[in-house]
PDB file of N, CA and C in Angstrom:
ATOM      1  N   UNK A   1       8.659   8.995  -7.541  1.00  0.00           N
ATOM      2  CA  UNK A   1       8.419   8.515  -6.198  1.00  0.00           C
ATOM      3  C   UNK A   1       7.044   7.867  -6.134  1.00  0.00           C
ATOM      4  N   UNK A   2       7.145   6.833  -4.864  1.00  0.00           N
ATOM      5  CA  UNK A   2       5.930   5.899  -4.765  1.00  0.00           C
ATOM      6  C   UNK A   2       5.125   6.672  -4.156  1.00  0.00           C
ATOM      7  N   UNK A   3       4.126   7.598  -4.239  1.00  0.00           N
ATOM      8  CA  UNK A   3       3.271   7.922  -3.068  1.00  0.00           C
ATOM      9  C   UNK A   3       2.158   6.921  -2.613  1.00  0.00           C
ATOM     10  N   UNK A   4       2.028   7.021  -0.984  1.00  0.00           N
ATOM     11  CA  UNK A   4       0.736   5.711  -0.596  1.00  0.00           C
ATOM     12  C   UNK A   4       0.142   6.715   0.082  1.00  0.00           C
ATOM     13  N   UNK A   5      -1.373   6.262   0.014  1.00  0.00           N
ATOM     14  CA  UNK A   5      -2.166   7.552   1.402  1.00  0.00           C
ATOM     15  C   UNK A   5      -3.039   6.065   1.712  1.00  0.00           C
ATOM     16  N   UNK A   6      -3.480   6.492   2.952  1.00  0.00           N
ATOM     17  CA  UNK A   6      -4.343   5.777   3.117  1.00  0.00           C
ATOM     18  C   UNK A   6      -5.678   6.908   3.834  1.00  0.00           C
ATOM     19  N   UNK A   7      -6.676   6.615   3.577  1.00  0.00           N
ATOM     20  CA  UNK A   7      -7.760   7.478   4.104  1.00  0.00           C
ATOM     21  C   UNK A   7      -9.204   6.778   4.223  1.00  0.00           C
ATOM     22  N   UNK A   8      -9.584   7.334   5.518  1.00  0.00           N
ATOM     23  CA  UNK A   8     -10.832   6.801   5.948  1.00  0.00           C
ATOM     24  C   UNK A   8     -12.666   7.128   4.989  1.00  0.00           C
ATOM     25  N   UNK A   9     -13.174   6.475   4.813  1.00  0.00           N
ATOM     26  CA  UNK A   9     -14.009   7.164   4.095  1.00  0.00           C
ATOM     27  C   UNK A   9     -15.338   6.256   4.741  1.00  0.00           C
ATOM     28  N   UNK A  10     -16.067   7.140   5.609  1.00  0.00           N
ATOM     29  CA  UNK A  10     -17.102   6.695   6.736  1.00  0.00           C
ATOM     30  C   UNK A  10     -16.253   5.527   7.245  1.00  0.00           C
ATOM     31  N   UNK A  11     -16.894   4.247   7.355  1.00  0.00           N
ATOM     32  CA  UNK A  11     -16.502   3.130   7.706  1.00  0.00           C
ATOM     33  C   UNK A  11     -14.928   2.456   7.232  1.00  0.00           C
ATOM     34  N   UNK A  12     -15.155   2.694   5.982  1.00  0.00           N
ATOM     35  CA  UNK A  12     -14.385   2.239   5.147  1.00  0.00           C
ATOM     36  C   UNK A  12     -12.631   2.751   5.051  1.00  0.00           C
ATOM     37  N   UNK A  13     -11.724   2.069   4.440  1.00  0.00           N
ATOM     38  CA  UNK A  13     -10.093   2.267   4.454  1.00  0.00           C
ATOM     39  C   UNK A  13     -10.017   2.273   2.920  1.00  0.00           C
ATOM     40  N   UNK A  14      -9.357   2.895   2.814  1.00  0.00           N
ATOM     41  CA  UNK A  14      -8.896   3.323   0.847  1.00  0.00           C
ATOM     42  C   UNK A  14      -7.700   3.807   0.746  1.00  0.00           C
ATOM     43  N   UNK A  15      -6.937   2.454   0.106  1.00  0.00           N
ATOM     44  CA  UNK A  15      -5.416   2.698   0.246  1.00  0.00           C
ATOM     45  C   UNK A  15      -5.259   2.860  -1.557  1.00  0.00           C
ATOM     46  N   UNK A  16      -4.235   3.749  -1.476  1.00  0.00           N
ATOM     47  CA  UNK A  16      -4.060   4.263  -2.721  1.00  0.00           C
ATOM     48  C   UNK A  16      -2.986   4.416  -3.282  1.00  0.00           C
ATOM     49  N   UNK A  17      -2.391   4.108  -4.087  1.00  0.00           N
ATOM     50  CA  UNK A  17      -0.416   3.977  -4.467  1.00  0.00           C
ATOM     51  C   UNK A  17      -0.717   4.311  -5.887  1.00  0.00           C
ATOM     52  N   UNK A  18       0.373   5.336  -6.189  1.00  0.00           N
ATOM     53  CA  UNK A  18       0.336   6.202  -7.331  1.00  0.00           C
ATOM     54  C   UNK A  18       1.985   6.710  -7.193  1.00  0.00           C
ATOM     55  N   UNK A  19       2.167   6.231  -8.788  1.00  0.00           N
ATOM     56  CA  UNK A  19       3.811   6.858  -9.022  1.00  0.00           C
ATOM     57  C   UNK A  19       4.208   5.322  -9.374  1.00  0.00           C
ATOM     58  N   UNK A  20       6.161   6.104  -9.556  1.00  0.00           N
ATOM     59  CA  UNK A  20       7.149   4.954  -9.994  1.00  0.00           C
ATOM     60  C   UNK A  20       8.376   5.503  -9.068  1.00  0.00           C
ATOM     61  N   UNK A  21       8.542   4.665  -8.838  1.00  0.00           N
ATOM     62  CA  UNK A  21       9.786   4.701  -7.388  1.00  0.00           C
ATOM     63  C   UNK A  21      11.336   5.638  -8.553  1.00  0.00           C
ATOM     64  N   UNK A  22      11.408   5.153  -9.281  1.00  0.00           N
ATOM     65  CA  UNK A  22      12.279   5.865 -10.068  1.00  0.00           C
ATOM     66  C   UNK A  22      13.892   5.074  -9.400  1.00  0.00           C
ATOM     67  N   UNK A  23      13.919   4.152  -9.058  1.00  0.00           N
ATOM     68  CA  UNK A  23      14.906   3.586  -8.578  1.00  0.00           C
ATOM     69  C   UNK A  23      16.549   2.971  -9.444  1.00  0.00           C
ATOM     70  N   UNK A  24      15.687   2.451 -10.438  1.00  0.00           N
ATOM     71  CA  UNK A  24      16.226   2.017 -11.303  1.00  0.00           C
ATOM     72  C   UNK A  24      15.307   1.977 -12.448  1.00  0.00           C
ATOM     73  N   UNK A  25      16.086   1.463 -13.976  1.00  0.00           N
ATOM     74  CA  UNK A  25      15.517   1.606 -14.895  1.00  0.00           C
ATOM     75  C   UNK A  25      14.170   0.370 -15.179  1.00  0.00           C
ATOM     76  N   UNK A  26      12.988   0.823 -15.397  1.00  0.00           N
ATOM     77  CA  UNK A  26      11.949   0.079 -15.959  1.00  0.00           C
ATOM     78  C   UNK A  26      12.569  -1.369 -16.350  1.00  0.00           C
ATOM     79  N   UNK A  27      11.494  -2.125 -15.600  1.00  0.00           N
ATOM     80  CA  UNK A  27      11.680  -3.762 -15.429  1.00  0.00           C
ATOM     81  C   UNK A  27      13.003  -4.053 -14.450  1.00  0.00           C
ATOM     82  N   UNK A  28      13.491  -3.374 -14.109  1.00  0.00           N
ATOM     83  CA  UNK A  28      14.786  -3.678 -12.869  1.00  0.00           C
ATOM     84  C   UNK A  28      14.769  -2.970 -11.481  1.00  0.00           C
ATOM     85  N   UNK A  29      13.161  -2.116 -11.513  1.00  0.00           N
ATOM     86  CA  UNK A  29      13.203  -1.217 -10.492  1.00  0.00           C
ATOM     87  C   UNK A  29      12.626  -2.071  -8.779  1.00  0.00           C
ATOM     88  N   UNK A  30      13.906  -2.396  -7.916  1.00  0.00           N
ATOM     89  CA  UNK A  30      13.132  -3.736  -7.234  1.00  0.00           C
ATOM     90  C   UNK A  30      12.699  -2.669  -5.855  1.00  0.00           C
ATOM     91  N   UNK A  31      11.991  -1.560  -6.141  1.00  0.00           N
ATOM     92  CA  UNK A  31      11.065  -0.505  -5.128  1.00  0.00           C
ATOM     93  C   UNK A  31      10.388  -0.799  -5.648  1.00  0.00           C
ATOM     94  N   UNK A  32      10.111  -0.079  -7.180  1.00  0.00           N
ATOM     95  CA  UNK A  32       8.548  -0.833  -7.412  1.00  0.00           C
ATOM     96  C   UNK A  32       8.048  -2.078  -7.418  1.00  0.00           C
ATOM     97  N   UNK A  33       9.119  -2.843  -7.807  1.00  0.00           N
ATOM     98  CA  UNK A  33       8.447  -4.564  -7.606  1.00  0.00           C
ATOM     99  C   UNK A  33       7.826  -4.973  -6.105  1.00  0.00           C
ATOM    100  N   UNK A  34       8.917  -4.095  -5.017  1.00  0.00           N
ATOM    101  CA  UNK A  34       8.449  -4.741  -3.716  1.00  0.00           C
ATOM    102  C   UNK A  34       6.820  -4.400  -3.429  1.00  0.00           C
ATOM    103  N   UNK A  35       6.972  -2.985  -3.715  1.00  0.00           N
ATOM    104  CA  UNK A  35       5.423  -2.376  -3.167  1.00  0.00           C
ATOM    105  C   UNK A  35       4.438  -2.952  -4.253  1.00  0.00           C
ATOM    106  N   UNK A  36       4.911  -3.269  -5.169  1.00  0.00           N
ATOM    107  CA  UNK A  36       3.505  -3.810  -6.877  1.00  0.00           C
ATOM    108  C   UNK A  36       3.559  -5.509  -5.801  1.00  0.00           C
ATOM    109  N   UNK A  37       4.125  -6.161  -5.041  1.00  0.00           N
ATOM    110  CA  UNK A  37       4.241  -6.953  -4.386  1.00  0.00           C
ATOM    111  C   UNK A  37       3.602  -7.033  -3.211  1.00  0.00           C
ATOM    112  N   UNK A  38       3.749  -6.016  -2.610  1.00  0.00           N
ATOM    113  CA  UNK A  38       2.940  -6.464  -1.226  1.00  0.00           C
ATOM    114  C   UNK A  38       1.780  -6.173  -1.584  1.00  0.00           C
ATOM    115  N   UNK A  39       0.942  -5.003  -2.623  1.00  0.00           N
ATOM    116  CA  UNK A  39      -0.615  -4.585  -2.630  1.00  0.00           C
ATOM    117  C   UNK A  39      -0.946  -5.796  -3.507  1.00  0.00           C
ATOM    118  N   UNK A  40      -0.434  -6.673  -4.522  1.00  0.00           N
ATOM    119  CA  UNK A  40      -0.594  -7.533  -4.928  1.00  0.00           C
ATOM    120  C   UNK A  40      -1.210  -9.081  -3.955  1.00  0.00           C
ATOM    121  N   UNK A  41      -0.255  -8.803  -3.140  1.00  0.00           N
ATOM    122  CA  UNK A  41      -0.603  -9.558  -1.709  1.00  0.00           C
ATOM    123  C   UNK A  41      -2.042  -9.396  -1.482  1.00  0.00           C
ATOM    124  N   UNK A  42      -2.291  -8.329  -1.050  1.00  0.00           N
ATOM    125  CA  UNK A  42      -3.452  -7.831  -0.663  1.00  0.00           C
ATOM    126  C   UNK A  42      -4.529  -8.040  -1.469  1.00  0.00           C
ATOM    127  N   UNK A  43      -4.504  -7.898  -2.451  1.00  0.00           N
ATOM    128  CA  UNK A  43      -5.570  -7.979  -3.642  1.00  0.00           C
ATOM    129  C   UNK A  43      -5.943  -9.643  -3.421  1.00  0.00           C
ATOM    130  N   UNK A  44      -4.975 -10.419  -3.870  1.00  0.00           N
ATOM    131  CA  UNK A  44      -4.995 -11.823  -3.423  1.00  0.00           C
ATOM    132  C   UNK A  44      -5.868 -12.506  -2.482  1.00  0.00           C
ATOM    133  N   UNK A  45      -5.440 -11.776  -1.008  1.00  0.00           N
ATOM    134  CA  UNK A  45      -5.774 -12.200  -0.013  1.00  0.00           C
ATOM    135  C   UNK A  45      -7.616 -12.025  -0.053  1.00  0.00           C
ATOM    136  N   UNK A  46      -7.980 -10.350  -0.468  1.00  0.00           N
ATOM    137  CA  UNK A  46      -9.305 -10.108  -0.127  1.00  0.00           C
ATOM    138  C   UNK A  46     -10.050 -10.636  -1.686  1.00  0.00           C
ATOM    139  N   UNK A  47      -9.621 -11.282  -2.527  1.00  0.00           N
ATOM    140  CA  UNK A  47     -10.084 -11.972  -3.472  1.00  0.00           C
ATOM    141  C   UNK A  47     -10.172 -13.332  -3.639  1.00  0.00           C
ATOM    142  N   UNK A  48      -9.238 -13.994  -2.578  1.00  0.00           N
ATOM    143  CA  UNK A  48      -9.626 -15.613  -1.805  1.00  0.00           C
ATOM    144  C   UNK A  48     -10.084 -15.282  -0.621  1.00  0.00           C
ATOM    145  N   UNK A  49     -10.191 -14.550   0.632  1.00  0.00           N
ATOM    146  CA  UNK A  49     -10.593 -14.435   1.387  1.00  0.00           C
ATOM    147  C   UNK A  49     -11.499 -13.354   2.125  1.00  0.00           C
ATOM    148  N   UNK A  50     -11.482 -12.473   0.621  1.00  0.00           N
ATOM    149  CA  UNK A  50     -12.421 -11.110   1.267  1.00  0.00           C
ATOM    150  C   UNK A  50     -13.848 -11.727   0.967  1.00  0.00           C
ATOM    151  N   UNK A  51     -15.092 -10.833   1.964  1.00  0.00           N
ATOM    152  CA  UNK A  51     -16.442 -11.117   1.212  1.00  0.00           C
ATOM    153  C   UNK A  51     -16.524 -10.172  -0.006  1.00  0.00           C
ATOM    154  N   UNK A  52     -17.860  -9.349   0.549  1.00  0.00           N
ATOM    155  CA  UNK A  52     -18.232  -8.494  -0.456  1.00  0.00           C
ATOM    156  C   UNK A  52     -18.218  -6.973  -0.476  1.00  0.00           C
ATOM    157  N   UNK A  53     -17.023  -7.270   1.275  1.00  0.00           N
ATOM    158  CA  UNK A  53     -17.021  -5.617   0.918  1.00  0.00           C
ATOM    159  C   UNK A  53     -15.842  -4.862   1.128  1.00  0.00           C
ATOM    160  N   UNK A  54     -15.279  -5.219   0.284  1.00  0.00           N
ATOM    161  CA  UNK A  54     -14.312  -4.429  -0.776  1.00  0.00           C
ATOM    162  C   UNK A  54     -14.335  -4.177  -2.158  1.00  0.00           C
ATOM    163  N   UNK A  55     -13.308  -3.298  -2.419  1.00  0.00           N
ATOM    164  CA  UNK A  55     -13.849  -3.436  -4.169  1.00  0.00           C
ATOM    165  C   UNK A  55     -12.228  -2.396  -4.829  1.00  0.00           C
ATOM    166  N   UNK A  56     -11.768  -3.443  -5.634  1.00  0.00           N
ATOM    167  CA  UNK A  56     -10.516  -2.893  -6.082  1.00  0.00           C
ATOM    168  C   UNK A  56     -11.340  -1.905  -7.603  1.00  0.00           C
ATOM    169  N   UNK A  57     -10.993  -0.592  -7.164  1.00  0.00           N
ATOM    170  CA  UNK A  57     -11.132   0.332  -7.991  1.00  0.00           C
ATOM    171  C   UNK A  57     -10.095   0.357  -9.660  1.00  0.00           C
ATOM    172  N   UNK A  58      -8.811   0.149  -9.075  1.00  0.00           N
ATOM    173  CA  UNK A  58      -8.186   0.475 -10.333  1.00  0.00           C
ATOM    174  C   UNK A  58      -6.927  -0.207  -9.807  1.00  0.00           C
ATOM    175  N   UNK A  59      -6.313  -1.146 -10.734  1.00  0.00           N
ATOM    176  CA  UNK A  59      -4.902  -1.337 -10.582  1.00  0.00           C
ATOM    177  C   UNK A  59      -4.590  -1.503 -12.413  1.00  0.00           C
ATOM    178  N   UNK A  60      -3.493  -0.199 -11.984  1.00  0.00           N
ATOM    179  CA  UNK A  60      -2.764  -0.251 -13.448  1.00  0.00           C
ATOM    180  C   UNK A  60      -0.871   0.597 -13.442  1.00  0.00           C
ATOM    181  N   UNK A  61      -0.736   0.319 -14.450  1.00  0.00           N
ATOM    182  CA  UNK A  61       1.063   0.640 -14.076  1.00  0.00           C
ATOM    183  C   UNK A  61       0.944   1.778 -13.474  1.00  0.00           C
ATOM    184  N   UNK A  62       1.527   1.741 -12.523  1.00  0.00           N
ATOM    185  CA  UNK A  62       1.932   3.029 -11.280  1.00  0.00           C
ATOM    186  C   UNK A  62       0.486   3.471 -10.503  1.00  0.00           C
ATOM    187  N   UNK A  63      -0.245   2.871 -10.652  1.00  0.00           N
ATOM    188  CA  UNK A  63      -1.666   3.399  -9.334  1.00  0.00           C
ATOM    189  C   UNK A  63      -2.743   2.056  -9.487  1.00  0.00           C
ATOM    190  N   UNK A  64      -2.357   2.095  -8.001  1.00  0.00           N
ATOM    191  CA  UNK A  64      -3.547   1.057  -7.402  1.00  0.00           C
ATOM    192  C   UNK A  64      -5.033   1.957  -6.237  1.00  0.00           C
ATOM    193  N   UNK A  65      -5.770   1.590  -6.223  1.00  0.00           N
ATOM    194  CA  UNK A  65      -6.683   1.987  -5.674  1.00  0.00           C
ATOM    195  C   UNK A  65      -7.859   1.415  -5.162  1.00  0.00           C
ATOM    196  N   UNK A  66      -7.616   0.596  -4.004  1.00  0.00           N
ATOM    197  CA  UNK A  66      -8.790  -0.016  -2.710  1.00  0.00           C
ATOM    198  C   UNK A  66      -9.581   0.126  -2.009  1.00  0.00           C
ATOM    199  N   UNK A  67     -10.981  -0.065  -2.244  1.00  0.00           N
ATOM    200  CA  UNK A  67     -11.329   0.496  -0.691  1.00  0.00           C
ATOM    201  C   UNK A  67     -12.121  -0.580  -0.227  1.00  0.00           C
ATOM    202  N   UNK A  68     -11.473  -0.696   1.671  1.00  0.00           N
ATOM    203  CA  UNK A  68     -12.101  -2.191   1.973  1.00  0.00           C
ATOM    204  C   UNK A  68     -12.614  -1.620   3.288  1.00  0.00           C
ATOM    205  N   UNK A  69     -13.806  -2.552   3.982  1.00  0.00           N
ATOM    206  CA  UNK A  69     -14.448  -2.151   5.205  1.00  0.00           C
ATOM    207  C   UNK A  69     -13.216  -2.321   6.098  1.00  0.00           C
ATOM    208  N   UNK A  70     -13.547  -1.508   7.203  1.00  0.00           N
ATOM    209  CA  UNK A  70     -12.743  -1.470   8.438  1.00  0.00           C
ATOM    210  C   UNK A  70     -12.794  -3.045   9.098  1.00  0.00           C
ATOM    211  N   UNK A  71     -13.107  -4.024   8.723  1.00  0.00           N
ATOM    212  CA  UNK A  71     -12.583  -5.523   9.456  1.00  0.00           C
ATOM    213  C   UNK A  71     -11.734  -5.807   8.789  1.00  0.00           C
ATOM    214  N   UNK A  72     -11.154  -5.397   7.720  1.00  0.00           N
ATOM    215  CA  UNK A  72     -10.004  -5.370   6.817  1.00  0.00           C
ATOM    216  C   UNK A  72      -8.630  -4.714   7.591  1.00  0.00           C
ATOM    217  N   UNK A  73      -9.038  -4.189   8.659  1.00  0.00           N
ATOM    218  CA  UNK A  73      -8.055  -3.219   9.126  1.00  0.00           C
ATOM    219  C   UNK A  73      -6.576  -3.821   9.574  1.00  0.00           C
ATOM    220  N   UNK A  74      -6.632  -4.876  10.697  1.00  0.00           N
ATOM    221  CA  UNK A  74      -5.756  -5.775  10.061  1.00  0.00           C
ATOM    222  C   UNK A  74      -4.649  -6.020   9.185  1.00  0.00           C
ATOM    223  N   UNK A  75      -5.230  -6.349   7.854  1.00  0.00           N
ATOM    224  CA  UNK A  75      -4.504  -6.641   6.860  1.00  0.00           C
ATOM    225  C   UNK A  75      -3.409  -5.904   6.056  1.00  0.00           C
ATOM    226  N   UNK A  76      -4.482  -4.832   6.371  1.00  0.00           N
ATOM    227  CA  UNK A  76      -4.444  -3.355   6.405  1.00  0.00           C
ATOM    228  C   UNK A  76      -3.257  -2.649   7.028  1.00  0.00           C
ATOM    229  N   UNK A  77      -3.123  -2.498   7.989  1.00  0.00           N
ATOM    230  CA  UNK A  77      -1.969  -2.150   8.742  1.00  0.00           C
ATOM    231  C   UNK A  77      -0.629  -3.501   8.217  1.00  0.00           C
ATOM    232  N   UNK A  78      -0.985  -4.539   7.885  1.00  0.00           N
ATOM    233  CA  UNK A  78       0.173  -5.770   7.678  1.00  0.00           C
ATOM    234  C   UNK A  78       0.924  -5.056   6.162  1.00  0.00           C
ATOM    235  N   UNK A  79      -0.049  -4.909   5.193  1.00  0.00           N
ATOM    236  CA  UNK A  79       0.222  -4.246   4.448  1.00  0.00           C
ATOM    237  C   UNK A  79       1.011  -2.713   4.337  1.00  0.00           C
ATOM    238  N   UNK A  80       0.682  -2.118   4.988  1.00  0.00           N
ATOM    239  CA  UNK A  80       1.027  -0.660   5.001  1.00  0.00           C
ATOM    240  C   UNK A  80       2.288  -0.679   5.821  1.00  0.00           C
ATOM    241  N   UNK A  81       2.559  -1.719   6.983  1.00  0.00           N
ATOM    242  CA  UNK A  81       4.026  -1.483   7.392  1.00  0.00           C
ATOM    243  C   UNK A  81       4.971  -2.122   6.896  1.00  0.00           C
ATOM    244  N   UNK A  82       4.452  -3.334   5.626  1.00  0.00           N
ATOM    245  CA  UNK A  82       5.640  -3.646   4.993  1.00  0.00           C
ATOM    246  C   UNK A  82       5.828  -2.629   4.133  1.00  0.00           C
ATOM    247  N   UNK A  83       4.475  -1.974   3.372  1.00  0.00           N
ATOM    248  CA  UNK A  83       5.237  -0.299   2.534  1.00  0.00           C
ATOM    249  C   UNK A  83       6.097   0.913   3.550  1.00  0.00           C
ATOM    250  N   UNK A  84       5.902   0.954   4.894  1.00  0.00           N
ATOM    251  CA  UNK A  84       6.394   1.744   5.689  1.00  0.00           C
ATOM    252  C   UNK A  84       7.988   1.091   6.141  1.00  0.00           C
ATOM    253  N   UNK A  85       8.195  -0.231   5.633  1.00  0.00           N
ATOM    254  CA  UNK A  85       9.584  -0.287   5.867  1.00  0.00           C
ATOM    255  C   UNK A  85      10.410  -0.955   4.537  1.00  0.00           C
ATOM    256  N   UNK A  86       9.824  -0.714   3.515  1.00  0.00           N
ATOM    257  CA  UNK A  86      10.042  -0.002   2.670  1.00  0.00           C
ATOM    258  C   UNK A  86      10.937   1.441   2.375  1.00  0.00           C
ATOM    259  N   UNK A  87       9.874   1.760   2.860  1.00  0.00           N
ATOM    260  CA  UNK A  87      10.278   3.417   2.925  1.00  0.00           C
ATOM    261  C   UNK A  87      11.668   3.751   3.557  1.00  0.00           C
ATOM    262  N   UNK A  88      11.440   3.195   4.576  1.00  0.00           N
ATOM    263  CA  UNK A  88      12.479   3.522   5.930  1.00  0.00           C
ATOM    264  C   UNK A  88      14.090   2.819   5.519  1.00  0.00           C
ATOM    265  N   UNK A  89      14.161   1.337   4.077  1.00  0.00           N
ATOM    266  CA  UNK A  89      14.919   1.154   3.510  1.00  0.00           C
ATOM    267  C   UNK A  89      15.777   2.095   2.596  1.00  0.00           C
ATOM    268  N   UNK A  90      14.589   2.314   1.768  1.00  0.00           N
ATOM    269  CA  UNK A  90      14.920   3.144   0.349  1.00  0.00           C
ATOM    270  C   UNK A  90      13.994   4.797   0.535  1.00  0.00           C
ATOM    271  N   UNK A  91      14.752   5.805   1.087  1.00  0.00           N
ATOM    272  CA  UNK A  91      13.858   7.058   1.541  1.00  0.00           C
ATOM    273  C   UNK A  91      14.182   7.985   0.418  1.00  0.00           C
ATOM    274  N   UNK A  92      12.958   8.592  -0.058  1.00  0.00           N
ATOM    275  CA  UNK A  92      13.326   9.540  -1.215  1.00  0.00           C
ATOM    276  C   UNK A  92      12.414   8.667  -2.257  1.00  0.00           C
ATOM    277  N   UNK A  93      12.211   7.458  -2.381  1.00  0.00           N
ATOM    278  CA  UNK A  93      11.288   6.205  -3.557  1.00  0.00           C
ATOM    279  C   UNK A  93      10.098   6.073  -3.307  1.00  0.00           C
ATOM    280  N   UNK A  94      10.151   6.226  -2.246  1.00  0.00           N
ATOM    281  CA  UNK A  94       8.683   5.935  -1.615  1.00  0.00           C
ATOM    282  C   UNK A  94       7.853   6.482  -0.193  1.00  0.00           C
ATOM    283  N   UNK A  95       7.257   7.383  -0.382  1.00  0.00           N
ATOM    284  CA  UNK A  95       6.515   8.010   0.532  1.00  0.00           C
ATOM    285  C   UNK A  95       5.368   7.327   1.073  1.00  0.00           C
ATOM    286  N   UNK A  96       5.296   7.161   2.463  1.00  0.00           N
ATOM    287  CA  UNK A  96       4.055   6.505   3.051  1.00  0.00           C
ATOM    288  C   UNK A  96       3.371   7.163   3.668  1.00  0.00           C
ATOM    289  N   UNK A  97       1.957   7.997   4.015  1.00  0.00           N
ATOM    290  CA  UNK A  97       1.187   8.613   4.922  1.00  0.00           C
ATOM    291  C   UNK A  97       0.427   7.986   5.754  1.00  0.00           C
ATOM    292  N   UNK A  98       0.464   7.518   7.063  1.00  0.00           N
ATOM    293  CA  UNK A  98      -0.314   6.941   7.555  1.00  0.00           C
ATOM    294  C   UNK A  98      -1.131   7.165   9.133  1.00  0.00           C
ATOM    295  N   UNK A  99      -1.238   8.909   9.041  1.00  0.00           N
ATOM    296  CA  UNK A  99      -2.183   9.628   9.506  1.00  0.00           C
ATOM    297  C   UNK A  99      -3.262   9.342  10.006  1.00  0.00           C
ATOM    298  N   UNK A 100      -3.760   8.081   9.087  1.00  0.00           N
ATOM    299  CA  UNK A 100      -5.107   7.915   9.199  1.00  0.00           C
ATOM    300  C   UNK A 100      -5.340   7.120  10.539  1.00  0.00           C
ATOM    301  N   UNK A 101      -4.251   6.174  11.137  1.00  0.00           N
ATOM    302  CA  UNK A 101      -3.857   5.557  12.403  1.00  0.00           C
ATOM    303  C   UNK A 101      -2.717   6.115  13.346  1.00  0.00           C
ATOM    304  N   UNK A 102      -2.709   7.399  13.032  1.00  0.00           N
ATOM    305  CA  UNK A 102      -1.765   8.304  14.148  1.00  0.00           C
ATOM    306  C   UNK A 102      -0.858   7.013  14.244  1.00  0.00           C
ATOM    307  N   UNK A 103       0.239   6.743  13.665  1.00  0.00           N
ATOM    308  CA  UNK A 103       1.110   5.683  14.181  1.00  0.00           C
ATOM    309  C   UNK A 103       2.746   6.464  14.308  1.00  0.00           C
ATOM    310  N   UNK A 104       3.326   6.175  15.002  1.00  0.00           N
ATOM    311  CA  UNK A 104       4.968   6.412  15.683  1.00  0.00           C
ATOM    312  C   UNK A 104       5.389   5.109  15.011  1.00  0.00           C
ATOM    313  N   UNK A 105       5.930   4.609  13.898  1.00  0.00           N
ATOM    314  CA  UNK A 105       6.441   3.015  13.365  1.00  0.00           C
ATOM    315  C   UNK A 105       7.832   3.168  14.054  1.00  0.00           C
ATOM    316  N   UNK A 106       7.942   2.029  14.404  1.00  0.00           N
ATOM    317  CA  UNK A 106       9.333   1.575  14.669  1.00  0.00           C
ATOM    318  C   UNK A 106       9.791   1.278  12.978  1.00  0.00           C
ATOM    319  N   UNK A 107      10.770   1.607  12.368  1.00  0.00           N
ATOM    320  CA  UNK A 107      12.021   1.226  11.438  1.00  0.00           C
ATOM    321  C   UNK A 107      12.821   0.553  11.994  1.00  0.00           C
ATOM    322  N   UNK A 108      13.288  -0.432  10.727  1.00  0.00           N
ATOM    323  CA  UNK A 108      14.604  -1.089  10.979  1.00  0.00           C
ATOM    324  C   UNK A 108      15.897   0.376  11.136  1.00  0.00           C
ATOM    325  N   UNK A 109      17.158  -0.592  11.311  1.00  0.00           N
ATOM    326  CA  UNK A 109      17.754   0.505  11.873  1.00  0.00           C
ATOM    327  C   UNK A 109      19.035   0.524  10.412  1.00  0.00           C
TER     328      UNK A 109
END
């Protein structure tokens, strides 16, 4: 399973994805492709458009690890509810925590 947390650290947001969706077999698994897809997004975005304060800690097979200032927040949430409907697709692959914004998500149905 995909686990995501996201957690506040002073100012700052630190989103974190660790695991393998276990969906299907390695190179055909399209849970992990979606979510290695949207944080990929993200990385992108704050690497053409971030300044200087973020800083990608670690991305390697099965764990990514971000932490970007809260004007990131935004992106942030764009990110985390395409992993949250995700989830709400394929339940049991991928776990999302997102505590850190007390949120009620609407799911597709």
């Amino acid at each position: 399973m995909i686990r995501v947390s996201l957690k506040k650290e002073g100012s700052d947001l630190r989103l974190i994805l660790c695991g393998h969706a276990n969906y299907a077999p390695r190179g055909e698994d399209i849970v992990c492709a979606a979510a290695s897809g949207i944080v990929y997004a993200l990385m992108g975005y704050l690497l053409n458009f971030g300044k200087s304060d973020f800083k990608i800690n670690a991305v390697e097979e099965g764990y990514a690890d971000l932490l970007c200032a809260d004007r990131y927040t935004d992106i942030l949430k764009l990110v985390v509810l395409g992993l949250v409907q995700l989830e709400a697709t394929y339940p049991g692959y991928i776990s999302v925590d997102t505590k850190v914004w007390n949120w009620n998500v609407r799911k597709p149905a």
